[in-house]
Protein backbone atom coordinates (compact mmCIF):
# COMPACT_ATOMS: atom_id res chain seq x y z
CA UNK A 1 -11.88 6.29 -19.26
CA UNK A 2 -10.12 9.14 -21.37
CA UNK A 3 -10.78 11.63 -18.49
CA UNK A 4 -8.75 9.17 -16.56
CA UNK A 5 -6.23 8.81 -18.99
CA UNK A 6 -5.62 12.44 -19.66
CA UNK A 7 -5.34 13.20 -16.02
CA UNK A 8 -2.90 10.67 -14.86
CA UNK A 9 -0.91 11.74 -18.45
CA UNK A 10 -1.09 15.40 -17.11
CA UNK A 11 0.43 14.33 -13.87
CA UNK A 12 4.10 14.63 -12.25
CA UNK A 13 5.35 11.16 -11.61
CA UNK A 14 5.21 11.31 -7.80
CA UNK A 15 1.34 12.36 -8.43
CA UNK A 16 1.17 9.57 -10.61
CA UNK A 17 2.39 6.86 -8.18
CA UNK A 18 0.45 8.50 -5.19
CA UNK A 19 -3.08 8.55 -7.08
CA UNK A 20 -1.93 4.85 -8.60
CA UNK A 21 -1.75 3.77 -4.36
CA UNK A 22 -4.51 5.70 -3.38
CA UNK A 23 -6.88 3.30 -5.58
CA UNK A 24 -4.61 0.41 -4.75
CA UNK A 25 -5.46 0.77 -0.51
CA UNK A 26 -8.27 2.36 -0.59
CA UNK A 27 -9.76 -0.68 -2.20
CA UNK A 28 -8.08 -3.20 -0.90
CA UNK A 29 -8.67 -2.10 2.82
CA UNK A 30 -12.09 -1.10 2.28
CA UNK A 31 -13.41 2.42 3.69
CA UNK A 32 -14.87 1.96 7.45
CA UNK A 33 -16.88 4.92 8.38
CA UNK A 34 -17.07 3.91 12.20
CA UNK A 35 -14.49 1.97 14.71
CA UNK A 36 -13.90 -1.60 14.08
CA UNK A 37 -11.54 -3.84 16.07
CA UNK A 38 -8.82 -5.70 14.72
CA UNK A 39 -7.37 -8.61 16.19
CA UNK A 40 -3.18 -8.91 15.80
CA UNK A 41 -1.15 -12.00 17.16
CA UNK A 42 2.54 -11.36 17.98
CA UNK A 43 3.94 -14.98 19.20
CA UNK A 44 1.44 -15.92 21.69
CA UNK A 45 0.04 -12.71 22.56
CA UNK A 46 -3.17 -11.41 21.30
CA UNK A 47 -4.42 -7.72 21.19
CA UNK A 48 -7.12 -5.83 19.84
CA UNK A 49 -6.81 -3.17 17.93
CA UNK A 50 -9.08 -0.60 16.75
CA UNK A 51 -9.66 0.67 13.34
CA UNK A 52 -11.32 3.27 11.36
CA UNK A 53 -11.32 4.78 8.06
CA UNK A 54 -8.78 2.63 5.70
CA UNK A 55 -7.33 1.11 8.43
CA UNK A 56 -5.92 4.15 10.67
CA UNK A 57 -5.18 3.22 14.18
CA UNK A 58 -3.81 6.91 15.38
CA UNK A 59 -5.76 7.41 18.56
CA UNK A 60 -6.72 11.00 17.27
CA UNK A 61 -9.05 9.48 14.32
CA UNK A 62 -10.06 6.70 17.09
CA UNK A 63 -11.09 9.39 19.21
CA UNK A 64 -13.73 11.21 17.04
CA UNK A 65 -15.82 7.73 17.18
CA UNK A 66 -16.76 8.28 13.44
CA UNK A 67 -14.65 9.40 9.91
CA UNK A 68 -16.34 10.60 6.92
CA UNK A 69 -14.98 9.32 3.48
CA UNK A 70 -13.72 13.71 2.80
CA UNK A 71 -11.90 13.32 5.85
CA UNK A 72 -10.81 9.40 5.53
CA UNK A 73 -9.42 10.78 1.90
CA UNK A 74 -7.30 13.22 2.51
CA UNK A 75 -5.79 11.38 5.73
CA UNK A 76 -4.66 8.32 3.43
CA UNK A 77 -3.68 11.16 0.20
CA UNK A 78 -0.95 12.73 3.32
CA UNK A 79 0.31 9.00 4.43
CA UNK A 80 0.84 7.77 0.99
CA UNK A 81 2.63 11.31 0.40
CA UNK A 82 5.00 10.81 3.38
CA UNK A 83 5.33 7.03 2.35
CA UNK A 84 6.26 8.24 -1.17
CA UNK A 85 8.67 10.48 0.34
CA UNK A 86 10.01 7.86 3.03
CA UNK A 87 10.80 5.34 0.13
CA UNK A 88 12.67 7.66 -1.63
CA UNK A 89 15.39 7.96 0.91
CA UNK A 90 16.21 4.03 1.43
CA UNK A 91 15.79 3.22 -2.30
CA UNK A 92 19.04 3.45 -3.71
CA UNK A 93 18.27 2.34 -7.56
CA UNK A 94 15.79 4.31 -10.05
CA UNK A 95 12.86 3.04 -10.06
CA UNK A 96 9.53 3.84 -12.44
CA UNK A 97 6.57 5.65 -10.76
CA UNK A 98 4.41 2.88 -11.10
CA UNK A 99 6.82 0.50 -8.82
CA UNK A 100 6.88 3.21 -6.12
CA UNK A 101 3.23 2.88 -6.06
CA UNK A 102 3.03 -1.29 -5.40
CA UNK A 103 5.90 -0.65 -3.07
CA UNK A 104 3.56 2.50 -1.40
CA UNK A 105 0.68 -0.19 -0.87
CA UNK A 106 3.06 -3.05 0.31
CA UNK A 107 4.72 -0.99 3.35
CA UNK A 108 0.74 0.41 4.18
CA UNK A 109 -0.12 -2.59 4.73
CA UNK A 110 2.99 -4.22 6.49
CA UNK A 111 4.46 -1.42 7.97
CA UNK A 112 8.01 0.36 7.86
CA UNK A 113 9.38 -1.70 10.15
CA UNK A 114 8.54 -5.23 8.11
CA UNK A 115 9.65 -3.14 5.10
CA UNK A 116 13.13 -1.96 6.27
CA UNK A 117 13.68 -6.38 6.99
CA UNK A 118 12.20 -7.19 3.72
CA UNK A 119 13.68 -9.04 0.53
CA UNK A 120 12.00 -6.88 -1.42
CA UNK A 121 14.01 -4.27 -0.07
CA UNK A 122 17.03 -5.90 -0.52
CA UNK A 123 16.59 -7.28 -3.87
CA UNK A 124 15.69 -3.67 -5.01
CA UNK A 125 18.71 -2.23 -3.64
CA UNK A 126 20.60 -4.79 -4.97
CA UNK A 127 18.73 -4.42 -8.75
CA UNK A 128 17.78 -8.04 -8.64
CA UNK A 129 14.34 -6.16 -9.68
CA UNK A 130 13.18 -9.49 -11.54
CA UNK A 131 12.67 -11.21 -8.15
CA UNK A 132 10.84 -8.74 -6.17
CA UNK A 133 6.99 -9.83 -7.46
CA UNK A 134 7.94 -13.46 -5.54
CA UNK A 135 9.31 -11.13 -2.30
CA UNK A 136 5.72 -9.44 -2.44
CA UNK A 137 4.09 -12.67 -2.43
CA UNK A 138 5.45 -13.56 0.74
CA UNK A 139 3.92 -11.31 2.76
CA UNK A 140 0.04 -13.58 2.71
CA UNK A 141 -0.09 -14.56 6.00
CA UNK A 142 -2.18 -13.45 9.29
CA UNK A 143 -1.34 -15.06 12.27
CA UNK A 144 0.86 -17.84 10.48
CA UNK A 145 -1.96 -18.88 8.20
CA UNK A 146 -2.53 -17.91 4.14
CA UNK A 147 -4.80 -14.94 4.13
CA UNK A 148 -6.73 -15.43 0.11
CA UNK A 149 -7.10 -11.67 0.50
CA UNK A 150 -3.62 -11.02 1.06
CA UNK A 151 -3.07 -13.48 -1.72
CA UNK A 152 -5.24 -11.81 -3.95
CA UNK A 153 -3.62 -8.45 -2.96
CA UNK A 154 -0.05 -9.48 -3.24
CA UNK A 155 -0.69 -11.10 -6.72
CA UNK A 156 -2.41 -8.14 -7.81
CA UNK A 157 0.90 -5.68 -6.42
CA UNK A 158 3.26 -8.19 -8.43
CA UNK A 159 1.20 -7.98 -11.65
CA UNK A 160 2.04 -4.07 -11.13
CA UNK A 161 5.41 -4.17 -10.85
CA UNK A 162 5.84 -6.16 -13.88
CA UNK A 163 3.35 -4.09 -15.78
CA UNK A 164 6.12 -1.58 -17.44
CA UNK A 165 3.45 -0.73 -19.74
CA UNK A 166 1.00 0.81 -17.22
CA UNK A 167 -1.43 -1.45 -19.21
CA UNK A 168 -3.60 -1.68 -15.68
CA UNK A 169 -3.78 1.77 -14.82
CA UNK A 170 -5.27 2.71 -18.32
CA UNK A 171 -8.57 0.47 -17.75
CA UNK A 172 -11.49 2.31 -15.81
């Protein structure tokens, strides 16, 4: 744990968000070594989608048919970099490090696009920063229906942005 510690204390504070949403995806969508499909439902129509890695659907990493974790690593370290980076420029308020991570997770998972639309957006920009964890937590569903890992992930994203203390990213 004090290894942990020490690093993250030794780190700038874009570092320190990045590394903070690198543990936050990573786990939450789960490393996939090999191509798996993923089924999205806009209105009525369906598609499948394939996946590898944490979730990448770039045809190049679809292409190679199989990602080692090295190379699955360093693909998701150079997204959350350019999300980092991308969140700067249409956040007009200060925010701490830690919130930049939550809100680095958040627009992984429902893209830019979603993001740019959101509340959570606007209630940042507009410092109502007290209401953004209930923002988050609208963002559970899959094809109209509560997803409990979405729930589980949004609550856990909200907890974070309240956490001022970095109380969670202290434990091992």
């Amino acid at each position: 744990m004090y290894k942990f510690v020490v690093v993250l204390l030794t780190m700038s504070c874009s570092a320190f968000s990045n590394e903070i949403a690198f543990k936050l995806i990573s786990e939450f969508e789960g490393f996939h070594s090999d191509i798996y499909d993923y089924i999205e439902c806009h209105n009525t129509q369906k598609r499948s989608i394939p996946h590898i890695g944490y979730g990448f659907t770039n045809p190049k990493y679809i292409a190679q048919g199989k990602l080692d974790r090295i190379t699955a690593d360093k693909i998701l370290r150079k997204k959350i970099a350019y999300l980092d980076t991308w969140l700067h420029k249409h956040i007009n308020v200060h925010l701490h490090e830690h919130r930049y991570a939550v809100l680095i997770s958040l627009v992984y998972n429902i893209g830019q696009g979603a993001f740019l639309k959101s509340q959570v957006l606007s209630c940042i920009n507009n410092q109502q920063l007290h209401l953004v964890p209930e923002k988050i937590a609208l963002f559970c569903k899959v094809k109209g229906k509560v997803h409990p890992a979405l729930v589980s992930r949004r609550a856990l994203e909200s907890t974070l942005w309240l956490d001022i203390h970095h109380s969670y990213f202290m434990n091992p």
